[in-house]
Protein backbone atom coordinates (compact mmCIF):
# COMPACT_ATOMS: atom_id res chain seq x y z
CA UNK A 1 108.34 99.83 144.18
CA UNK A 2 108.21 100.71 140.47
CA UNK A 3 110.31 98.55 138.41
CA UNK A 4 113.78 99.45 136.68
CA UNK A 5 113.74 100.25 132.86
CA UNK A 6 114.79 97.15 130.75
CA UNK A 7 118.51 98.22 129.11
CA UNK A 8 118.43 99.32 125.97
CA UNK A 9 120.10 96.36 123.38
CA UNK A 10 123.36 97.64 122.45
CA UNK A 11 126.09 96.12 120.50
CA UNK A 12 128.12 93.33 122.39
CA UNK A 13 131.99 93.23 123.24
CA UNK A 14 132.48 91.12 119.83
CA UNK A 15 130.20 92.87 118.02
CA UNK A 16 132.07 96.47 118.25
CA UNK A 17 135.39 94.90 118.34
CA UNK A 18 134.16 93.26 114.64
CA UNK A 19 133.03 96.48 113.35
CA UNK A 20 136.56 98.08 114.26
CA UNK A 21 138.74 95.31 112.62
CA UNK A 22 136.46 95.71 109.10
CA UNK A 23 136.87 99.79 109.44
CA UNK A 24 140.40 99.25 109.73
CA UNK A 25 140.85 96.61 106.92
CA UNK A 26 138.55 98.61 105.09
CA UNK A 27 140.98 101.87 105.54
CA UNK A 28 144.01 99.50 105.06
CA UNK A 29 143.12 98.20 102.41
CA UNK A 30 142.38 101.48 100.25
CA UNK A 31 145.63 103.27 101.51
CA UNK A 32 147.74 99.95 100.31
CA UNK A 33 145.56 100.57 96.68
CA UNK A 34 146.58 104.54 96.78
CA UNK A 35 150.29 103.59 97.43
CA UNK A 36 150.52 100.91 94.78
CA UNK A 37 148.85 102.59 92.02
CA UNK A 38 151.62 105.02 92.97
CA UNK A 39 154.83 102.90 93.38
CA UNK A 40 153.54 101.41 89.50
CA UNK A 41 153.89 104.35 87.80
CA UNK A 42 157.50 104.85 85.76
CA UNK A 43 159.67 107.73 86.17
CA UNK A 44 157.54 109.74 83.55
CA UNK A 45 154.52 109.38 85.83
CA UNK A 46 152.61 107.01 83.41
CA UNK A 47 151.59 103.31 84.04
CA UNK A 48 153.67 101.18 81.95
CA UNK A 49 150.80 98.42 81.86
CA UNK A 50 147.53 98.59 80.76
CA UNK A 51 145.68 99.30 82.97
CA UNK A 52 142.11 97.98 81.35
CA UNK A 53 143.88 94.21 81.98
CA UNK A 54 144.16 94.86 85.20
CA UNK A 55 140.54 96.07 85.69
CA UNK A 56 139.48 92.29 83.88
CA UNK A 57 142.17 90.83 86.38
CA UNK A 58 140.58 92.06 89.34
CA UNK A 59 137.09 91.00 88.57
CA UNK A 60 138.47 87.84 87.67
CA UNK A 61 140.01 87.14 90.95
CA UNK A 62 137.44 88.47 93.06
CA UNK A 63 134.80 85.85 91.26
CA UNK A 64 137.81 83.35 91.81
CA UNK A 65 138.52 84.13 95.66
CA UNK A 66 134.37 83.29 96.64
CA UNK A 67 134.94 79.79 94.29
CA UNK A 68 138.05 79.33 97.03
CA UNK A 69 135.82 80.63 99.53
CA UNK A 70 133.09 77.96 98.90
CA UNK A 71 135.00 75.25 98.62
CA UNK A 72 136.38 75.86 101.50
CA UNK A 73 133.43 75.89 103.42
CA UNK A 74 132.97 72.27 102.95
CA UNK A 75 130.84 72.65 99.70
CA UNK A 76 132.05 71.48 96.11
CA UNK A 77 132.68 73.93 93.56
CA UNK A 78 130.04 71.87 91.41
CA UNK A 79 127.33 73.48 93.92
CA UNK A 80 129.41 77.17 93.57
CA UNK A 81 127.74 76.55 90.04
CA UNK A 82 124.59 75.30 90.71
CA UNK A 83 123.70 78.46 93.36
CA UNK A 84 123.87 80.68 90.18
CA UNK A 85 120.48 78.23 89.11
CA UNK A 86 119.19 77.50 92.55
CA UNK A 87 119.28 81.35 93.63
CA UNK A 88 118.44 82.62 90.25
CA UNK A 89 115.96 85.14 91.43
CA UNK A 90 118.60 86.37 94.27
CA UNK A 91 121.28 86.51 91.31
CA UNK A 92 119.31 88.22 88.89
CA UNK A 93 118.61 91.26 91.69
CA UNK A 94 122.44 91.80 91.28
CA UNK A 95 122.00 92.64 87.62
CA UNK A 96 120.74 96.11 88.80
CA UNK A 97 124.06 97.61 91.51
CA UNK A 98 126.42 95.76 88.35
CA UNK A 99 124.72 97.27 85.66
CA UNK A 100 124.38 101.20 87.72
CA UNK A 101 128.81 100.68 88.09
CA UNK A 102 128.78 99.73 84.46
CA UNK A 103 126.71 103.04 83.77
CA UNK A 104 129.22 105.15 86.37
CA UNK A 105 131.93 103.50 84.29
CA UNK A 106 130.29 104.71 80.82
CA UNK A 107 129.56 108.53 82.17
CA UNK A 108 132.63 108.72 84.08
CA UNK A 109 134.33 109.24 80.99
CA UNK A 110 131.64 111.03 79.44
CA UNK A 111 131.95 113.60 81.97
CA UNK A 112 135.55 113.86 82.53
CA UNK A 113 135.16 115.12 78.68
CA UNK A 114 132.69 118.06 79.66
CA UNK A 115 134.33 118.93 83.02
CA UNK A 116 137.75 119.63 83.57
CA UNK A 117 139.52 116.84 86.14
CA UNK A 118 139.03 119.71 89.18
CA UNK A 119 135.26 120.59 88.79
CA UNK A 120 134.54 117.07 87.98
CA UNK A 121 135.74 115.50 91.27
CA UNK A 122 134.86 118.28 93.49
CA UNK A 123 131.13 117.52 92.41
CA UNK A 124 131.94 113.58 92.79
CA UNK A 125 132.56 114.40 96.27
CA UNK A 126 128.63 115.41 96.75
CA UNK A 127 128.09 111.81 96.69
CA UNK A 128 128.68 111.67 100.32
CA UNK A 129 125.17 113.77 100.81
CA UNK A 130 123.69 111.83 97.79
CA UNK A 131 124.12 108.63 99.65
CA UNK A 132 122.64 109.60 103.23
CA UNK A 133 119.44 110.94 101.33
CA UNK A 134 119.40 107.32 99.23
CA UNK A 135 120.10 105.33 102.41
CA UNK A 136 117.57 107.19 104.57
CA UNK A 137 115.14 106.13 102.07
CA UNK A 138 115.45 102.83 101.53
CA UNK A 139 115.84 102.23 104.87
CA UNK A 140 113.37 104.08 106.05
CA UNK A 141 115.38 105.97 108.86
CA UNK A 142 116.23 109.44 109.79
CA UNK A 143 119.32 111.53 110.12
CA UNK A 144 119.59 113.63 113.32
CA UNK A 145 121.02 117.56 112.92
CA UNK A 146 124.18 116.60 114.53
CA UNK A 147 124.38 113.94 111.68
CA UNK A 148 123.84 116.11 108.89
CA UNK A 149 125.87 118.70 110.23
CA UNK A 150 129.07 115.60 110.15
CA UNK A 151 127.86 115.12 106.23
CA UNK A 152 128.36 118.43 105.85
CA UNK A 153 131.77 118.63 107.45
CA UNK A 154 133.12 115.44 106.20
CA UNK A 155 132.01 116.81 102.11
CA UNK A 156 134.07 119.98 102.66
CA UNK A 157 136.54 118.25 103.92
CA UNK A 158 136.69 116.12 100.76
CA UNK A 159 136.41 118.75 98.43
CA UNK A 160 139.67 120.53 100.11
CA UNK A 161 141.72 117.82 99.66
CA UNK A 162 140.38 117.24 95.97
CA UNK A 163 141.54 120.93 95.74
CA UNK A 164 144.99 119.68 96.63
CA UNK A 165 145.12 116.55 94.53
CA UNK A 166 144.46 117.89 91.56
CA UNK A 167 145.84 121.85 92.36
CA UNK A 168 142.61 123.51 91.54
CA UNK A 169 143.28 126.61 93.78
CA UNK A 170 146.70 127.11 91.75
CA UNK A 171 148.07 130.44 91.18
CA UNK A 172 148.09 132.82 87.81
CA UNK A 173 147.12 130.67 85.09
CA UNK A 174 145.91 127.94 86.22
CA UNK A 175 143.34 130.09 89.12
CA UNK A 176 141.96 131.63 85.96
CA UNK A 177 141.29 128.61 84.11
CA UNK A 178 140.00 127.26 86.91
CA UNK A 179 137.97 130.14 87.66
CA UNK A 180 136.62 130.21 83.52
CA UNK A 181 135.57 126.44 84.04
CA UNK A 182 133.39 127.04 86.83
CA UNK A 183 132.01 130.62 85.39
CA UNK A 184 131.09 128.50 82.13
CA UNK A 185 129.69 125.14 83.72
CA UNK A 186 127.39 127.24 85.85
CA UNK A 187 126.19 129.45 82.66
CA UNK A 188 126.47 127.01 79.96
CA UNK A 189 126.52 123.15 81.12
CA UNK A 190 123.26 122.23 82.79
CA UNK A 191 123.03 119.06 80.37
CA UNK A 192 126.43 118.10 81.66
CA UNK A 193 125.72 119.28 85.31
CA UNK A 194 122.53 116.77 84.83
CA UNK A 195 125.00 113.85 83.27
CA UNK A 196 127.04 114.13 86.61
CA UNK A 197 124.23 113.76 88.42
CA UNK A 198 122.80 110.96 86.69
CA UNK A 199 126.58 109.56 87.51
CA UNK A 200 126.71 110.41 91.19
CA UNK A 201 123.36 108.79 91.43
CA UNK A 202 124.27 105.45 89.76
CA UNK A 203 127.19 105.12 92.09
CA UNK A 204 125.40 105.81 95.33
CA UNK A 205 122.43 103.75 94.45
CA UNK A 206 124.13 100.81 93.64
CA UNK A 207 126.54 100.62 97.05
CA UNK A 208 123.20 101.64 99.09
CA UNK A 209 120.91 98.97 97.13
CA UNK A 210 123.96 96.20 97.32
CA UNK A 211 123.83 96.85 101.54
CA UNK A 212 120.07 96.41 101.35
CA UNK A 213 120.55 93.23 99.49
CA UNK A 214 123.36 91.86 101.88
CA UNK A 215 120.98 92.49 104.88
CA UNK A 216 117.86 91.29 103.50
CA UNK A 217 116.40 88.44 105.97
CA UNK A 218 115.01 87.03 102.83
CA UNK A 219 118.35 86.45 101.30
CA UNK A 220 119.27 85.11 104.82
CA UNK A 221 119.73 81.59 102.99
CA UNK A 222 122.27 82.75 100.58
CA UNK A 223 125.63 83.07 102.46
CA UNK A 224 127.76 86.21 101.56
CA UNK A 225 130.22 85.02 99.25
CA UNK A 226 127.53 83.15 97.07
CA UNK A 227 126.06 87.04 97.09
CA UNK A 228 129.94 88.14 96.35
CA UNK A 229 129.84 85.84 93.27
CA UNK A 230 126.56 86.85 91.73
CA UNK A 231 127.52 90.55 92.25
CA UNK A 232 130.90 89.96 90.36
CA UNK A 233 129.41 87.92 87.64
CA UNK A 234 127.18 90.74 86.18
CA UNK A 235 130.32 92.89 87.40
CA UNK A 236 132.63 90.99 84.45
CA UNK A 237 129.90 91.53 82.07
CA UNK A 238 129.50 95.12 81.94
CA UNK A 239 133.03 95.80 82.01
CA UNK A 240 133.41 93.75 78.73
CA UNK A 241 130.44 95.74 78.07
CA UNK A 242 132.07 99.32 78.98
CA UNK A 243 135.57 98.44 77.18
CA UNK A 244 133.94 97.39 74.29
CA UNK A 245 132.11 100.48 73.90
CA UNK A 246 135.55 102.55 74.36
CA UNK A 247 137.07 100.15 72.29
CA UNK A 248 139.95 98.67 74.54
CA UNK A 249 138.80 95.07 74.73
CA UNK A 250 141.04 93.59 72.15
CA UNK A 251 143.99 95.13 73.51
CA UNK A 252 143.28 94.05 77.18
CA UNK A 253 142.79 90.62 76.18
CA UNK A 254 146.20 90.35 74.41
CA UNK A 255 149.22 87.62 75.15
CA UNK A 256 150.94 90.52 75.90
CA UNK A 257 148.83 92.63 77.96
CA UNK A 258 148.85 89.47 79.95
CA UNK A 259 152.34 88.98 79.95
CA UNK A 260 153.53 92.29 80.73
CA UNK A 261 151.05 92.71 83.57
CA UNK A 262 151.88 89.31 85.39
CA UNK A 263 155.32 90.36 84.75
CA UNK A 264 155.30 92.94 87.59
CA UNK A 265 154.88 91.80 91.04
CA UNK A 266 154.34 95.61 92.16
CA UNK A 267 151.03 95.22 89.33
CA UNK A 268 150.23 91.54 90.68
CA UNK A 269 149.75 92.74 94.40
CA UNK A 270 147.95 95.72 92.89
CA UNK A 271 145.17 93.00 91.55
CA UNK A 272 145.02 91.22 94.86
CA UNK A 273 144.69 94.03 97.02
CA UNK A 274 141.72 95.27 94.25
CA UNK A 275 140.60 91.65 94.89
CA UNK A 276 139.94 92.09 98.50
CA UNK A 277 139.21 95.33 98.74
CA UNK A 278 136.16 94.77 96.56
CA UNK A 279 135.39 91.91 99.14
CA UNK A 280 135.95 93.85 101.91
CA UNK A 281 133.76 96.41 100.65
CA UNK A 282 130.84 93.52 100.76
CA UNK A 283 131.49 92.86 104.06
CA UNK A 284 131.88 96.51 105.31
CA UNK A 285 127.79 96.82 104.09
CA UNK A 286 126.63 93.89 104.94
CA UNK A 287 127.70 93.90 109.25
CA UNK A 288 128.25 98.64 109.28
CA UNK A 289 126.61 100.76 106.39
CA UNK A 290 126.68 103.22 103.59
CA UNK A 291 126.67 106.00 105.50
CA UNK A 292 130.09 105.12 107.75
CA UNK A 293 131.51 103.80 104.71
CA UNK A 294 132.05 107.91 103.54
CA UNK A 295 133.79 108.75 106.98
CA UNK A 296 136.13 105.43 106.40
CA UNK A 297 136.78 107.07 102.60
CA UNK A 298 137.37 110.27 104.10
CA UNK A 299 139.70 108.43 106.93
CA UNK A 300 141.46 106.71 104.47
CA UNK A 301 141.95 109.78 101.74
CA UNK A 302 144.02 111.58 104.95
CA UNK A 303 146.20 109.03 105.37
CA UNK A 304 146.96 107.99 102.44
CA UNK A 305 148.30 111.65 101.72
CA UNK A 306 150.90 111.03 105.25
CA UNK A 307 151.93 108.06 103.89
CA UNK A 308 152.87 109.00 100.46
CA UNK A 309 154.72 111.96 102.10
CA UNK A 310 156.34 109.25 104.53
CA UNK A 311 157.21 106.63 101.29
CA UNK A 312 157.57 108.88 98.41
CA UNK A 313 158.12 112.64 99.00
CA UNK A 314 155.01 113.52 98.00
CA UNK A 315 154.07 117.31 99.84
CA UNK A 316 151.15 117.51 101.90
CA UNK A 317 149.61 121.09 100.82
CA UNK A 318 147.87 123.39 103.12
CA UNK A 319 144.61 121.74 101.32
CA UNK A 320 145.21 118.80 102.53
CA UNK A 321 146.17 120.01 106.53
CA UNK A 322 143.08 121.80 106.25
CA UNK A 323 141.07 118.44 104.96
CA UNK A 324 142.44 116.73 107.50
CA UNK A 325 141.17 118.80 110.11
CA UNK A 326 137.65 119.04 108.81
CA UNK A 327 137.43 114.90 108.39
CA UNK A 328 138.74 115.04 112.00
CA UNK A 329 136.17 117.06 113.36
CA UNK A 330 133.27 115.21 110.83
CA UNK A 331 134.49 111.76 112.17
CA UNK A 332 134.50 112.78 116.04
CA UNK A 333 130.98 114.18 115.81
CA UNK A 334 129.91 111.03 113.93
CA UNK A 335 131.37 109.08 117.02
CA UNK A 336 129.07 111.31 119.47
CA UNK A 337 125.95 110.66 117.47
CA UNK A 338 127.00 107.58 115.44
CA UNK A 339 124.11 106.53 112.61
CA UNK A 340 122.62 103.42 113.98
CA UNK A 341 122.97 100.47 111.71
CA UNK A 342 120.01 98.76 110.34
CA UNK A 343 119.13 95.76 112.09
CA UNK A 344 117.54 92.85 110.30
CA UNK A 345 113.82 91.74 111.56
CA UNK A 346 113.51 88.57 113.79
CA UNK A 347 112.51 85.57 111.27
């Protein structure tokens, strides 16, 4: 009698249940910063509060929450110091992901100068197929057509609603400006067409070479908070780094930049929820991947635009019903052929 096939491993009960609760904090987490940064704004539309102090604020609370997180953990906050010596050659290979996001930062505004807001995040949102094509070679793996077919979906469906955010498909006017912009980017910007690439690239690199780093078995000593703080260290660097090259890091650093920001409680829970979401997104990488990360941005893009019609009358534009539909469809065939996550090697 022949034998019975051995089952194939699978996640367990925990396992799956785990990966739901961190897609849904995940999600949570970014709709609570869409509705904030809303709610902040005065009645003019503008953010009364710089905004550059509560970029420092953020980084500084993230690097404060894995301190907490240490010392919590039994450990003193003496040896929270001592793992940026001891793991010196684990914290310098953060110095790369920190110092591509400091580079985004730089051409971000570099190219929001050459492209006008539409054109420039409608290409952004090619960064979905820029990541699977990083990820699938660094770790070595393979996409199936069904998979590529849900990139493909899930980047339209993207680029509709970044149609409706920023009313690129407007009538009279505004179609023909609109229309100009692309005619001239595609004739005469292939230097800025190569800068938004260069951008796109330093943002998906980083995220796919920071989940490489969390799921390295030879980092397996360093716990994932100690890898939080490292990350965030470099991370406050190169933002002093970016705002001093635009010139804003006096006026961040100001009594009264301070004051006015802590003043606000609608701008304090703005910083937390940064705080964790940056956390979160360490976590998300280091137990799901890059690749599911993109269908939880397209997720949470969808209902973020429900819930500021819900909480603050904002329209939901046929752009947006349309994205919906295509994230929908993007996310169920992802669910039929879901991208298996890379497992680490036995030790």
């Amino acid at each position: 009698m022949a034998a019975s096939p051995a089952p194939t491993e699978g996640p367990t009960a925990f396992e799956r249940l785990r990966s739901q609760l961190i897609f849904c904090m995940y999600v949570g987490l970014y709709i609570s910063f869409g509705l904030l940064v809303t709610a902040s704004k005065d009645e003019n539309g503008d953010y009364p509060y710089n905004t550059v102090t509560v970029i420092m604020l953020t980084e500084a609370t993230k690097l404060f929450i894995t301190a907490v997180a240490h010392v919590r953990e039994g450990n003193t906050l003496k040896s929270w110091f001592t793992n940026f010596s001891t793991h010196f050659n684990v914290y310098m290979l953060y110095l790369v992901p920190a110092g591509l996001y400091g580079l985004y930062n730089i051409l971000s505004y570099h190219n929001l100068a050459q492209f006008d807001p539409t054109t420039y995040f409608i290409l952004l949102q090619l960064r979905t197929l820029l990541t699977a094509a990083i990820w699938m070679a660094l770790f070595n793996k393979k996409l199936s057509m069904e998979q590529y077919a849900s990139l493909v979906i899930l980047t339209f469906g993207c680029i509709l609603q970044t149609l409706d955010d920023k009313g690129g498909a407007a009538d009279g006017a505004e179609a023909e400006e609109a229309k100009k912009s692309w005619s001239e980017m595609l004739s005469a910007q292939s230097a800025g067409l190569i800068s938004i690439f260069i951008q796109m690239l330093c943002s998906c690199f980083a995220g796919v070479y920071n989940e490489k780093l969390l799921k390295d078995t030879s980092k397996a000593d360093v716990s994932l908070m100690t890898q939080n703080s490292f990350m965030y260290a470099h991370s406050i660097v190169f933002n002093l780094i970016v705002l001093g090259y635009r010139g804003q890091l006096a006026d961040a650093m100001t009594a009264e930049s301070m004051s006015q920001t802590l003043s606000q409680p609608i701008v304090v829970a703005l910083v937390i929820n940064n705080a964790f979401m940056g956390i979160c997104v360490s976590i998300f990488l280091k137990y799901l991947n890059s690749i599911l990360k993109a269908y939880a941005t397209g997720c949470e893009v969808a209902a973020t635009a429900v819930m500021s019609w819900i909480l603050f009358s904002i329209p939901i534009r046929m752009y947006t019903y349309v994205s919906m539909m295509f994230v929908g469809v993007a996310t169920y065939i992802y669910t039929m052929y879901p991208v298996q996550d890379p497992k680490n090697p036995p030790k």
